[in-house]
Protein backbone atom coordinates (compact mmCIF):
# COMPACT_ATOMS: atom_id res chain seq x y z
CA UNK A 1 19.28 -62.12 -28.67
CA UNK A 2 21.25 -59.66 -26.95
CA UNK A 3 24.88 -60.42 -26.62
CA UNK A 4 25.19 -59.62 -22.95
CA UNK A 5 22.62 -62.03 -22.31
CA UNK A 6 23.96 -64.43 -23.92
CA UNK A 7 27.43 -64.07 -22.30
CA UNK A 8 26.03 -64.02 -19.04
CA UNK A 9 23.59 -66.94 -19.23
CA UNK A 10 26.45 -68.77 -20.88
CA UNK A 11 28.70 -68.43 -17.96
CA UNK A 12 26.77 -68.36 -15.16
CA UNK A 13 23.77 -70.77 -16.31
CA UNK A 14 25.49 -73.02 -18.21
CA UNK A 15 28.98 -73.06 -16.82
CA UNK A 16 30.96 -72.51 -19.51
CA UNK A 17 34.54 -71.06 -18.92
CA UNK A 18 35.22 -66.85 -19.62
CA UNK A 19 37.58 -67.97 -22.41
CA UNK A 20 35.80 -70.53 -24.59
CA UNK A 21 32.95 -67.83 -24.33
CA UNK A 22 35.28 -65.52 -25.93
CA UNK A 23 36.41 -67.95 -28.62
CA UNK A 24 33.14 -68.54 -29.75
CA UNK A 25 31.66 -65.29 -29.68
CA UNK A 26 34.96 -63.53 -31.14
CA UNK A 27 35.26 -60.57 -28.58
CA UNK A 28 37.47 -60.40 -25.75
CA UNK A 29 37.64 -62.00 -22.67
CA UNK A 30 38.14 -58.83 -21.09
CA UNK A 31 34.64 -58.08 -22.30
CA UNK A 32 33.30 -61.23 -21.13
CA UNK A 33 34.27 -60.37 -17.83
CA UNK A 34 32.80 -56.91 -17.63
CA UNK A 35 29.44 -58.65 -19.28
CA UNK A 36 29.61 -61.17 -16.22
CA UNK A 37 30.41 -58.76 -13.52
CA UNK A 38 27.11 -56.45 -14.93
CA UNK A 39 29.30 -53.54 -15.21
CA UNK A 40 29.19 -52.63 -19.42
CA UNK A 41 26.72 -51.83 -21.45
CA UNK A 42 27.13 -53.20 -24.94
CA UNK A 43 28.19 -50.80 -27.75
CA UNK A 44 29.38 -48.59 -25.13
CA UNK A 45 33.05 -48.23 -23.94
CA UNK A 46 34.09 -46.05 -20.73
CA UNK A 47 36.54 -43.65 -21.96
CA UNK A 48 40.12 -43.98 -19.69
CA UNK A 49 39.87 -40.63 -17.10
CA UNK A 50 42.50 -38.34 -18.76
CA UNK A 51 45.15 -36.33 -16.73
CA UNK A 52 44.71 -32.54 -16.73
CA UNK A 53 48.40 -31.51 -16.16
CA UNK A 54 47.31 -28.21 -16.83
CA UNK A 55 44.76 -27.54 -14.03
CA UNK A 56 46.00 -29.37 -11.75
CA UNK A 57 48.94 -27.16 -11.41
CA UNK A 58 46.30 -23.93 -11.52
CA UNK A 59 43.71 -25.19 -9.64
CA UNK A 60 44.61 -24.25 -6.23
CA UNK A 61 45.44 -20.54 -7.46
CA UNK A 62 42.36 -20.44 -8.88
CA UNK A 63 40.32 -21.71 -6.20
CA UNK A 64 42.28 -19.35 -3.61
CA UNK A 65 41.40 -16.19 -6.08
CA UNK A 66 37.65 -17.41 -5.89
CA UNK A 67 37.49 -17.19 -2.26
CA UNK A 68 38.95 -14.32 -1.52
CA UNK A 69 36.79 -12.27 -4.45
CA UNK A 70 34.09 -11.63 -2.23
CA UNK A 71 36.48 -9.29 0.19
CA UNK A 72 37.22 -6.80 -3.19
CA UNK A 73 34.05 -7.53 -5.67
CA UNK A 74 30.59 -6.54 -4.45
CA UNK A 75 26.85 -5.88 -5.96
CA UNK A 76 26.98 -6.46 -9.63
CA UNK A 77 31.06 -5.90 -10.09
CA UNK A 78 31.46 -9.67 -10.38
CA UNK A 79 34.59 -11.80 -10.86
CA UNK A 80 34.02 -12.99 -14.28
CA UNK A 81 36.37 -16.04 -15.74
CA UNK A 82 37.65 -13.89 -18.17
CA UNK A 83 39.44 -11.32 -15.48
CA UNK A 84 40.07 -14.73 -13.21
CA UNK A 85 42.16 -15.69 -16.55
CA UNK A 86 43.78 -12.19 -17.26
CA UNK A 87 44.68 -11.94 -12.79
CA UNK A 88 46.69 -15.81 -13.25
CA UNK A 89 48.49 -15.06 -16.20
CA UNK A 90 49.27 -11.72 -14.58
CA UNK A 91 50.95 -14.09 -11.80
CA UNK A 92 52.94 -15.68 -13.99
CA UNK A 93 51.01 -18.91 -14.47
CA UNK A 94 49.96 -20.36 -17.72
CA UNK A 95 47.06 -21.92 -18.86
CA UNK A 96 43.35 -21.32 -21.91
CA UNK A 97 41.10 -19.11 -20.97
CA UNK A 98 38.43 -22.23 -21.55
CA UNK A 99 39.69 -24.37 -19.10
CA UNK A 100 39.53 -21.10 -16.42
CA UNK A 101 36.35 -20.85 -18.20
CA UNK A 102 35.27 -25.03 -17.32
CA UNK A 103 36.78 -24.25 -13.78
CA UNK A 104 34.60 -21.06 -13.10
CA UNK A 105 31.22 -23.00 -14.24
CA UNK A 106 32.22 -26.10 -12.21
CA UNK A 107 32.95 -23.65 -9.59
CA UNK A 108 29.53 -22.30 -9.58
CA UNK A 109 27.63 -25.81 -9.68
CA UNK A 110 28.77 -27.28 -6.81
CA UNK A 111 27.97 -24.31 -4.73
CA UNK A 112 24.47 -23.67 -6.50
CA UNK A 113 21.25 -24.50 -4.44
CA UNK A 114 19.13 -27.14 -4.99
CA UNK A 115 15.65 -26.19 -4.74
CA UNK A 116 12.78 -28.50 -2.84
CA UNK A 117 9.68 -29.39 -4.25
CA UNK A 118 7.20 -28.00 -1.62
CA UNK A 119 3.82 -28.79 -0.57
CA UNK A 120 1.20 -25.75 0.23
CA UNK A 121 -1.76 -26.99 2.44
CA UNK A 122 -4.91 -25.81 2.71
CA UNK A 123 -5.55 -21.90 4.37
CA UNK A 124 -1.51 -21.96 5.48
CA UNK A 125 0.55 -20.30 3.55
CA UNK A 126 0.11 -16.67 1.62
CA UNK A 127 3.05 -14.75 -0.23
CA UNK A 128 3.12 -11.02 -0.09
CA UNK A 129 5.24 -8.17 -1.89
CA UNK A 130 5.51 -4.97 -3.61
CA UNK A 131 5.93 -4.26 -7.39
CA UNK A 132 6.54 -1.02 -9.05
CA UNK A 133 4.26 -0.30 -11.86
CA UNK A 134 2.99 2.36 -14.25
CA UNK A 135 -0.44 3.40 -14.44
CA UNK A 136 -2.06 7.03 -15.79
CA UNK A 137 -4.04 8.51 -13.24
CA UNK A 138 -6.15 11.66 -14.22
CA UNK A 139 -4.31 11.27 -17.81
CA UNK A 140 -1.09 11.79 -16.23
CA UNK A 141 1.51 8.79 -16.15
CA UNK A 142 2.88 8.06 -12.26
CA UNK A 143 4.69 5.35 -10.57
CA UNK A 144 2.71 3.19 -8.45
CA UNK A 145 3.10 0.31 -6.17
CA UNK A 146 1.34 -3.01 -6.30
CA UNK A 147 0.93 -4.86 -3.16
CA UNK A 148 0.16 -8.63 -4.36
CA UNK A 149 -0.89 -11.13 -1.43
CA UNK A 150 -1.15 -14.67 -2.84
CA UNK A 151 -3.21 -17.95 -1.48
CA UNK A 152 -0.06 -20.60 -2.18
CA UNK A 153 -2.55 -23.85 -2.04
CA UNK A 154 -5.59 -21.78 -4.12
CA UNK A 155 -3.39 -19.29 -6.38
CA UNK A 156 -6.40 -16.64 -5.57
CA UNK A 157 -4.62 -13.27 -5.60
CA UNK A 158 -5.49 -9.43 -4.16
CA UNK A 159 -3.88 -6.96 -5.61
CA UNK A 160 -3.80 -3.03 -4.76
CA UNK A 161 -1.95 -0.21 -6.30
CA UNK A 162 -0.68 2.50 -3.79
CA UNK A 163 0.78 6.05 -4.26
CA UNK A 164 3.92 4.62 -2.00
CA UNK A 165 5.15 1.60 -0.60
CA UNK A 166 5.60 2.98 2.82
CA UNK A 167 4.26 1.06 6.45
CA UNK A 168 0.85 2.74 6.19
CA UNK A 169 0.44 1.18 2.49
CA UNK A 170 1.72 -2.30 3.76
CA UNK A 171 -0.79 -2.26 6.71
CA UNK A 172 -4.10 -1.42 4.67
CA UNK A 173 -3.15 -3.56 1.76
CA UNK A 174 -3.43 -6.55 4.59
CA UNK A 175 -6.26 -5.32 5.90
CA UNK A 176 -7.96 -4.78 2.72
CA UNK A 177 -6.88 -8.28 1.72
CA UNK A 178 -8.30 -10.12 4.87
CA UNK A 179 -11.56 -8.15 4.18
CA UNK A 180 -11.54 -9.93 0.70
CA UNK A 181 -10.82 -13.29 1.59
CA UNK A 182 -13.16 -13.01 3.95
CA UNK A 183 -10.88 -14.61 6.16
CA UNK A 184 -6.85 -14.70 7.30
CA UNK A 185 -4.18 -17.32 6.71
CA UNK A 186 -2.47 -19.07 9.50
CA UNK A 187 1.12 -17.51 8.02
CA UNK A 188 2.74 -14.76 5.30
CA UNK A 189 5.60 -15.14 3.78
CA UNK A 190 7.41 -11.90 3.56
CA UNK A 191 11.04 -9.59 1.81
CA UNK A 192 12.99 -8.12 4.94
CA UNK A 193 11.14 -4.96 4.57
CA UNK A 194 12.03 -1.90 6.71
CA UNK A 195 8.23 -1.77 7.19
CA UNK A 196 8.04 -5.09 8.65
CA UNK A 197 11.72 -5.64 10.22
CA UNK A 198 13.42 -4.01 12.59
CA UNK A 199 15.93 -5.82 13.31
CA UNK A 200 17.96 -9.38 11.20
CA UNK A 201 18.29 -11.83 14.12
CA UNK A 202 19.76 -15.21 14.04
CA UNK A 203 18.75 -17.28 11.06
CA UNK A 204 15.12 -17.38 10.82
CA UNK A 205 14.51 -15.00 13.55
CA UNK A 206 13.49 -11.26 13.20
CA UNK A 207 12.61 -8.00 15.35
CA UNK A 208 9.08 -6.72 14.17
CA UNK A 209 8.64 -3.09 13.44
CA UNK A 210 5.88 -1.96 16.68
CA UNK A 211 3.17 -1.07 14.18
CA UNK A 212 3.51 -4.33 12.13
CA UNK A 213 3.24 -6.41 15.73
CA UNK A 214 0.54 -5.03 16.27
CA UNK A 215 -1.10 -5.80 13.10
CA UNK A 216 0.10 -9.68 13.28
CA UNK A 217 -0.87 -9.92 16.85
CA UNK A 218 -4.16 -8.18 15.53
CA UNK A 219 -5.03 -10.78 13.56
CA UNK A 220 -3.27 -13.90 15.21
CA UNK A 221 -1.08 -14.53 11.79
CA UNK A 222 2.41 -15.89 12.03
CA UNK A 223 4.85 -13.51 9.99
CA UNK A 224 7.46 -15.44 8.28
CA UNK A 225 10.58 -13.92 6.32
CA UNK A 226 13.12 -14.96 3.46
CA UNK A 227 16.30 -15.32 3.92
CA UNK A 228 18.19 -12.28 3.28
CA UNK A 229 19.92 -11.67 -0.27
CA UNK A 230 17.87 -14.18 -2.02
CA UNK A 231 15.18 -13.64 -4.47
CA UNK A 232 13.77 -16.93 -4.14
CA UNK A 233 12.79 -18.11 -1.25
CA UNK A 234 8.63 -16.81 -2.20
CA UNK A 235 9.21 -17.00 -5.97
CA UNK A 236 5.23 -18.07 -5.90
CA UNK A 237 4.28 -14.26 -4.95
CA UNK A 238 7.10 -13.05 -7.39
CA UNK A 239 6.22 -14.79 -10.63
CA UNK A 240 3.07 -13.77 -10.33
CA UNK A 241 3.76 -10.56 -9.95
CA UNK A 242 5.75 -10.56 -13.05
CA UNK A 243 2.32 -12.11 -14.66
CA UNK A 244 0.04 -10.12 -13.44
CA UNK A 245 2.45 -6.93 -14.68
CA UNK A 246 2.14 -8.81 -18.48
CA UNK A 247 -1.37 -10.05 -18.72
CA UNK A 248 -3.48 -7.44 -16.64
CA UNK A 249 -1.32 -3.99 -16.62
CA UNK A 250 -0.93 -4.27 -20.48
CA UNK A 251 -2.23 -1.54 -22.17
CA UNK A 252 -1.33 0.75 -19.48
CA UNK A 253 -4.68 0.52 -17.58
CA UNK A 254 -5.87 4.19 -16.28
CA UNK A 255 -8.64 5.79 -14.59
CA UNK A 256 -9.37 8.98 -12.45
CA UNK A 257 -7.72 7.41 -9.42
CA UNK A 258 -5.00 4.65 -8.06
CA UNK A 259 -8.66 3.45 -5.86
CA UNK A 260 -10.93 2.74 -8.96
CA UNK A 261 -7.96 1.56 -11.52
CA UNK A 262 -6.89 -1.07 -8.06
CA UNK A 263 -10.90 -1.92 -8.45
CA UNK A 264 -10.53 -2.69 -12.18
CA UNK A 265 -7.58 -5.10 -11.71
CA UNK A 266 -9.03 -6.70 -8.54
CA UNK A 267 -12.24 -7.73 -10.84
CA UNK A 268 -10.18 -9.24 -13.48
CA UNK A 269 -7.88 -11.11 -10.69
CA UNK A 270 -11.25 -12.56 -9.48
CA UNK A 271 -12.28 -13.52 -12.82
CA UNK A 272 -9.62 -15.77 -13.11
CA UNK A 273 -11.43 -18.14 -10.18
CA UNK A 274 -14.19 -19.88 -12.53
CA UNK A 275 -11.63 -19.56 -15.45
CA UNK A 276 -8.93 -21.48 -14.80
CA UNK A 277 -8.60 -24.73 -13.67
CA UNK A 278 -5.72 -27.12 -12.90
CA UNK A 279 -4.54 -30.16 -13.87
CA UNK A 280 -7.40 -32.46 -12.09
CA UNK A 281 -9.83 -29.90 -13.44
CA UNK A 282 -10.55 -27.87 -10.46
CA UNK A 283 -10.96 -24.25 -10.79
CA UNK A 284 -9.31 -21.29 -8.36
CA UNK A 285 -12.45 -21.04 -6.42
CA UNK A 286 -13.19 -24.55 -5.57
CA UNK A 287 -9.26 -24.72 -4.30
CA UNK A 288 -9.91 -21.43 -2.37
CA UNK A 289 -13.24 -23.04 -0.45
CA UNK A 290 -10.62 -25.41 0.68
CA UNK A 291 -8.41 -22.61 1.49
CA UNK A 292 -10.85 -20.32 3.28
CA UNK A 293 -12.04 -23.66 5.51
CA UNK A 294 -8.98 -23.43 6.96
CA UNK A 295 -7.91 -20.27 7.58
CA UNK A 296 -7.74 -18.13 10.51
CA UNK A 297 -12.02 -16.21 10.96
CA UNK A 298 -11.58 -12.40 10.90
CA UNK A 299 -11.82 -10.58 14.14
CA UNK A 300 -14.66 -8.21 14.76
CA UNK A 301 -13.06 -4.98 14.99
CA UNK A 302 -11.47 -3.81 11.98
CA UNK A 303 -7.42 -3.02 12.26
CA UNK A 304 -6.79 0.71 11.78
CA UNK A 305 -4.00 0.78 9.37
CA UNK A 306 -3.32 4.61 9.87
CA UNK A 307 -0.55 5.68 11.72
CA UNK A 308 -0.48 7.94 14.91
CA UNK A 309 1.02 10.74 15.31
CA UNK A 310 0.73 13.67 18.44
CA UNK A 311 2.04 17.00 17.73
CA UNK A 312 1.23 20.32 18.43
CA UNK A 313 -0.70 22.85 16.38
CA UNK A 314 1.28 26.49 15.68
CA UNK A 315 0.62 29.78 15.84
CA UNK A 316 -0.74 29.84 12.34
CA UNK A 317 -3.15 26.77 13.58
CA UNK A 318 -1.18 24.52 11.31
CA UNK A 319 0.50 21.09 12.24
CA UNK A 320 2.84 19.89 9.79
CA UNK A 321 2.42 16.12 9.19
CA UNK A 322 5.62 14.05 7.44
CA UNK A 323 6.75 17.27 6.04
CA UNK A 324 3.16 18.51 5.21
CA UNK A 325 1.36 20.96 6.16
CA UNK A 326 -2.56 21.16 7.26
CA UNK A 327 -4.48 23.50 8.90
CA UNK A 328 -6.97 22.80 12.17
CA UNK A 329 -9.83 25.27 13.72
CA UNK A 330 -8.16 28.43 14.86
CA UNK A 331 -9.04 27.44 19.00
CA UNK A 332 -6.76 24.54 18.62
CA UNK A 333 -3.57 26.61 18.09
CA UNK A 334 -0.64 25.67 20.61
CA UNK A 335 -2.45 22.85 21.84
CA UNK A 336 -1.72 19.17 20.94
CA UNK A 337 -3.69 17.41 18.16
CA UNK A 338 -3.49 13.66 17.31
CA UNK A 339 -2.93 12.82 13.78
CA UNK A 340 -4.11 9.18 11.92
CA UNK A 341 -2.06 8.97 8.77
CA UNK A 342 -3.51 7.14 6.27
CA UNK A 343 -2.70 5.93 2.76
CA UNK A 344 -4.72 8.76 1.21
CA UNK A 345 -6.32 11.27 3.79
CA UNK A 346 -4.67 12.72 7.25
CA UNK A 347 -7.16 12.97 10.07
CA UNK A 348 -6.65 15.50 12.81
CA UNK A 349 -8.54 15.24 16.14
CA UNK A 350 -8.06 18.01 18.34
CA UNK A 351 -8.44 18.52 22.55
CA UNK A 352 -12.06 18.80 21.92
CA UNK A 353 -12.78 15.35 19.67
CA UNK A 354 -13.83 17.37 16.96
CA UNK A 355 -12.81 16.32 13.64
CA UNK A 356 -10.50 17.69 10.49
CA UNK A 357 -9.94 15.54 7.83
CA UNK A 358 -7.00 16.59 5.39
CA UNK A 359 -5.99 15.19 1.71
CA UNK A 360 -3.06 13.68 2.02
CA UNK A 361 -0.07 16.03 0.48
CA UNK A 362 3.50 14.84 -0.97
CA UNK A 363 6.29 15.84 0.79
CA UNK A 364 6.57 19.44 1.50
CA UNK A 365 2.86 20.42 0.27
CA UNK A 366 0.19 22.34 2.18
CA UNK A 367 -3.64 21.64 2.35
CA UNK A 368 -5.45 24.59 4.21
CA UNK A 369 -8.88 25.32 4.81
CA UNK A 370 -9.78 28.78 5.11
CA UNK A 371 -13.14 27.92 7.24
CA UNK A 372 -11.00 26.99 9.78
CA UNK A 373 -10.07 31.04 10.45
CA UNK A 374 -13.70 32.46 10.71
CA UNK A 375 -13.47 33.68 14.03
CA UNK A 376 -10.10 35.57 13.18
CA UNK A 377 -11.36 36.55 9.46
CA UNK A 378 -14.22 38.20 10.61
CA UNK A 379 -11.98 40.35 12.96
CA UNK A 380 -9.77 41.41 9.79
CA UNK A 381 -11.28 42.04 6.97
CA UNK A 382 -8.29 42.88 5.32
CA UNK A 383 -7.07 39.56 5.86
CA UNK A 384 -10.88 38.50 4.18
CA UNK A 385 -9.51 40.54 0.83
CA UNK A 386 -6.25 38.55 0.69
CA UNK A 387 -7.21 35.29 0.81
CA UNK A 388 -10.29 35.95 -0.82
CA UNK A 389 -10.10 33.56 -3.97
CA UNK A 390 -8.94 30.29 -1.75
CA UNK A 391 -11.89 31.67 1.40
CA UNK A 392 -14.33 31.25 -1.35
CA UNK A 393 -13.29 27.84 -2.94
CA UNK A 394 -14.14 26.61 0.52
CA UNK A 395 -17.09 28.01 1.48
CA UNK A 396 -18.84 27.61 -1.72
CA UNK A 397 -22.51 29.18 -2.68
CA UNK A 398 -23.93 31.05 -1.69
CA UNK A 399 -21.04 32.63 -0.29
CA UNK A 400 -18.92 33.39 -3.61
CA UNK A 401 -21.83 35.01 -5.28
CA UNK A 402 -22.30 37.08 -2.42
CA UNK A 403 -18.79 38.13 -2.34
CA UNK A 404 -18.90 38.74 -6.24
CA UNK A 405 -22.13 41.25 -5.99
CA UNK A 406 -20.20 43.42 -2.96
CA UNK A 407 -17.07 43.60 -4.72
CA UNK A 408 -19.26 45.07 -7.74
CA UNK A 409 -21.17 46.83 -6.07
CA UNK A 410 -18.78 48.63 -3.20
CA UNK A 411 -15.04 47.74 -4.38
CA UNK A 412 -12.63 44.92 -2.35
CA UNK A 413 -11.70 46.94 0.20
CA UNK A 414 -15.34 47.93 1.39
CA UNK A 415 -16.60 44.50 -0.14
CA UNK A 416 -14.03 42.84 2.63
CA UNK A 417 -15.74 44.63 5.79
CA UNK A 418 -18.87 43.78 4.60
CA UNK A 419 -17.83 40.11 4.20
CA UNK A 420 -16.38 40.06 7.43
CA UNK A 421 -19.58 40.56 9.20
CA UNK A 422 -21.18 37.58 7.10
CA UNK A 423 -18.07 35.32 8.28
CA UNK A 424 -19.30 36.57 12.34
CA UNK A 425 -22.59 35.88 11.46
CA UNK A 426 -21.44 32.47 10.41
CA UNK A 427 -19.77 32.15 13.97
CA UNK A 428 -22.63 32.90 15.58
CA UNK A 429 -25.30 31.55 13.42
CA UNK A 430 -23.79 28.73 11.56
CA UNK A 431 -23.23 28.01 8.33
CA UNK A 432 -27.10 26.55 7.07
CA UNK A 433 -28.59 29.54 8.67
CA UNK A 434 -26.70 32.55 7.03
CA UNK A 435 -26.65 30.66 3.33
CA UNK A 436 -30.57 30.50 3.98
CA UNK A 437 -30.40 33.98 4.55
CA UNK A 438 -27.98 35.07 1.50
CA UNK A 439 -29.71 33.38 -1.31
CA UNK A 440 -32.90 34.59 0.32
CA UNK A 441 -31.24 38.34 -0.34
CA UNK A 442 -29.67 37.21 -3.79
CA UNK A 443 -32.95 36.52 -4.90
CA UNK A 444 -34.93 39.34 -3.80
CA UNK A 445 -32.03 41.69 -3.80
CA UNK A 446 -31.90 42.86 -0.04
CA UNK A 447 -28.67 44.31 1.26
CA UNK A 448 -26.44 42.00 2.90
CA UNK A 449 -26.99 43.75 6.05
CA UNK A 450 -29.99 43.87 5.93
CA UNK A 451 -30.20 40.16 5.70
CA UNK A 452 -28.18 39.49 8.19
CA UNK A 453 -30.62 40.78 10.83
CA UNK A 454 -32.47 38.43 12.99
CA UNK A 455 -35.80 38.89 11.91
CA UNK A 456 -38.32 40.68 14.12
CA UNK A 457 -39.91 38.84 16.97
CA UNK A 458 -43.66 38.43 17.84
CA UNK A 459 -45.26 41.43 19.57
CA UNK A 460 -45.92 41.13 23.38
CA UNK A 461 -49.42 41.04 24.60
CA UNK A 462 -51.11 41.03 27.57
CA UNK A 463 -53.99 38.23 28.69
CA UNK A 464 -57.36 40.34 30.06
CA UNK A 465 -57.43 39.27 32.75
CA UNK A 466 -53.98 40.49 33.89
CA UNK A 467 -55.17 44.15 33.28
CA UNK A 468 -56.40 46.31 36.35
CA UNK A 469 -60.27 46.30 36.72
CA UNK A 470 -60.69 49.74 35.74
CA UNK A 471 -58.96 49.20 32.62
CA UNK A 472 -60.26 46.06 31.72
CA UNK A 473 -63.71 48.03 29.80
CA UNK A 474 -61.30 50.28 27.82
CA UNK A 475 -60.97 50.04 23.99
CA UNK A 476 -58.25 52.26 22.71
CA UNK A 477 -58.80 52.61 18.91
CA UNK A 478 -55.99 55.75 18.16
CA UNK A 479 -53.42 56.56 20.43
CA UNK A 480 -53.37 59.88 21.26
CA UNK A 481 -51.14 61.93 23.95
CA UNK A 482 -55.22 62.73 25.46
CA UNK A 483 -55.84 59.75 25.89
CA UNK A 484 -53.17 59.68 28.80
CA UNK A 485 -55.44 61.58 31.05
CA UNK A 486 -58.64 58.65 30.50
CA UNK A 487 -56.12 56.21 31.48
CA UNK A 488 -54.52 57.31 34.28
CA UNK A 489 -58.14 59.02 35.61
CA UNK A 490 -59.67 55.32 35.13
CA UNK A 491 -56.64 54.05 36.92
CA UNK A 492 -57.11 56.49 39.87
């Protein structure tokens, strides 16, 4: 039986004294008594604390040094123990580098966080961030941004790879997200990102960026942030993004465009719901029906995640966008146009609602359209001959063949003036009706002019019974200059 419990039921069941216990067990009353008072364990024998001379006379250097190291350390130029050790002895006090070594590790225990085991309900909670990635687009390898939004209670994920991580990007990867789920969650969990924040407030509290209000107030989501300088505080949304970077980015995936490789990766990432399943054997789409039950419906109007810009269009009809330039119809120069950013295209609306929509260009590039100077090419057909090449990548057929067959036929400066007439004729007539008319003369092989014509109307006629009486009997078979005298005698 085991000796404690013998002790014990000795001494406190059956009354016998601490010391004849000890007699006639052989150990020592001193280990009677701990048995009695419950406080040994047998085989077992507390060690006596030892005195640490050493540290104790170091410690409060030691401690002062690792409070004050965050006033001349910073970023990743850390105090390690090994210059804590070299910066006492340097002082003139003596002790191992091991125990500065057991201090330093101590040091960091105590102050490390505990972490919370927390509980996601159903539709509450979703975790978003960026992560930079490499993808080849067009055969070419590029940077690119994933924006991951994560269902905490579900695990269902939406992924989207953008050009930039800018506000625009953030805004359409939410809306595009919402659009998936079919539905919103009640709050997102978000970095301090410039995009989102303008301003750090008190604790928990933060300023909204305008544009990002909007969007929350949009769609009635609460927008909660972690606490700055910590990487923690949404590690859901940030281990995942770390998987999804291993198991689904690996190979390099690639495609013509960030759009259709971001429509790859979004199938896989819904493959995964009738995949995997937890540990009481429920998969991630039977978690996200729970999920999508409680979250926030979708409002009826869609959010436009473009941003707005006014500004006015130069001389040269072109407005410069984010340090881009586009070009707008010629009749809009000086006048103000309103620009909608978006992640890939710019859309320009001028004074009179019509419509330009623009490629987006990187910083400092230029996207112009040459049909947007008709009016003033077709006054300058020298101006036609220069920007010939990039006039005819825009207009297309039949207007490049066309241009082709006069410079053969007449040269580029002659080719030009004819040209320029075609571009008034487009002015006039519009585009459908003069590329009718050119491959009509490509085919048949009538001058360009000559084409250009309005074609002859119907001949005017006269009803009977509008003619005079007298003339009304007439037939007039041949004109001829005697036949002037019948008429007017018949009119007489």
């Amino acid at each position: 039986m085991d000796q404690v419990h013998v002790v014990r039921h000795k001494v406190l069941v059956e009354g016998v004294s601490e010391r004849k216990v000890a007699k006639e067990l052989g150990i020592s009353r001193n280990t009677v008594r701990r048995y009695v008072q419950g406080g040994a364990t047998p085989g077992l024998r507390a060690a006596p604390p030892r005195g640490t001379p050493v540290m104790d006379r170091v410690r409060a250097r030691l401690e002062a040094l690792m409070a004050e190291s965050p006033r001349w350390t910073g970023g990743k130029q850390r105090l390690t123990a090994t210059q804590l050790h070299r910066l006492v002895l340097g002082e003139g006090l003596t002790v191992g580098v091991t125990l500065v070594r057991e201090f330093v590790a101590e040091w960091k225990r105590q102050r490390r966080e505990v972490f919370v085991p927390l509980v996601y309900h159903p539709g509450d909670l979703a975790e978003v961030d960026f992560f930079e990635v490499l993808v080849d687009v067009a055969g070419k390898r590029q940077k690119a941004w994933m924006l991951l939004v994560r269902l905490m209670h579900s695990g269902r994920d939406f992924a989207w790879l953008y050009p930039r991580q800018d506000q625009v990007c953030l805004l359409d990867g939410h809306v595009r997200a919402f659009e998936h789920f079919g539905a919103v969650p009640h709050r997102l969990a978000y970095d301090n990102l410039k995009a989102a924040v303008a301003r750090i407030l008190v604790g928990s509290e933060r300023e909204l960026a305008p544009r990002f209000l909007a969007l929350a107030t949009h769609y009635v989501f609460e927008a909660s942030f972690a606490r700055p300088r910590t990487g923690h505080d949404k590690g859901g949304v940030e281990a995942r993004g770390k998987g999804i970077r291993w198991q689904h980015l690996v190979p390099i995936p690639s495609g013509p465009d960030l759009e259709t490789i971001s429509r790859q990766l979004l199938a896989r990432l819904d493959a995964r719901c009738t995949e995997e399943r937890d540990g009481e054997g429920r998969t991630i789409g039977e978690r996200f029906a729970d999920d999508k039950a409680r979250m926030l419906p979708l409002p009826q109007q869609r959010y436009r995640a473009a941003a707005t810009r006014l500004l006015e269009a130069s001389r040269r009809s072109l407005v410069k966008v984010d340090a881009a330039t586009y070009s707008v119809w010629s009749d809009w120069a000086g006048r103000d146009v309103t620009a909608y950013v978006g992640v890939d295209e710019v859309e320009l609306v001028g004074p009179d609602q019509r419509h330009v929509v623009h490629r987006r260009q990187r910083f400092g590039g230029r996207s112009v359209d040459y049909r947007h100077y008709l009016p003033e090419l077709a006054r300058k057909p020298q101006a036609v001959r220069q920007v010939a090449p990039e006039l005819m990548r825009d207009m297309g057929e039949p207007f490049s063949t066309t241009w082709s067959r006069l410079v053969d036929q007449h040269g580029p400066k002659q080719a030009a003036r004819i040209f320029a007439q075609v571009l008034q004729a487009v002015v006039d007539l519009g585009y459908a009706v003069v590329a009718e008319r050119l491959e009509a003369a490509l085919a048949d092989g009538t001058p360009v002019t000559l084409a250009l014509r309005p074609p002859p109307g119907p001949q005017p006629s006269l009803a009977l019974h509008c003619l005079p009486a007298g003339l009304q009997h007439l037939e007039v078979s041949a004109a001829s200059a005697g036949d002037y005298d019948v008429l007017l005698g018949g009119a007489l």
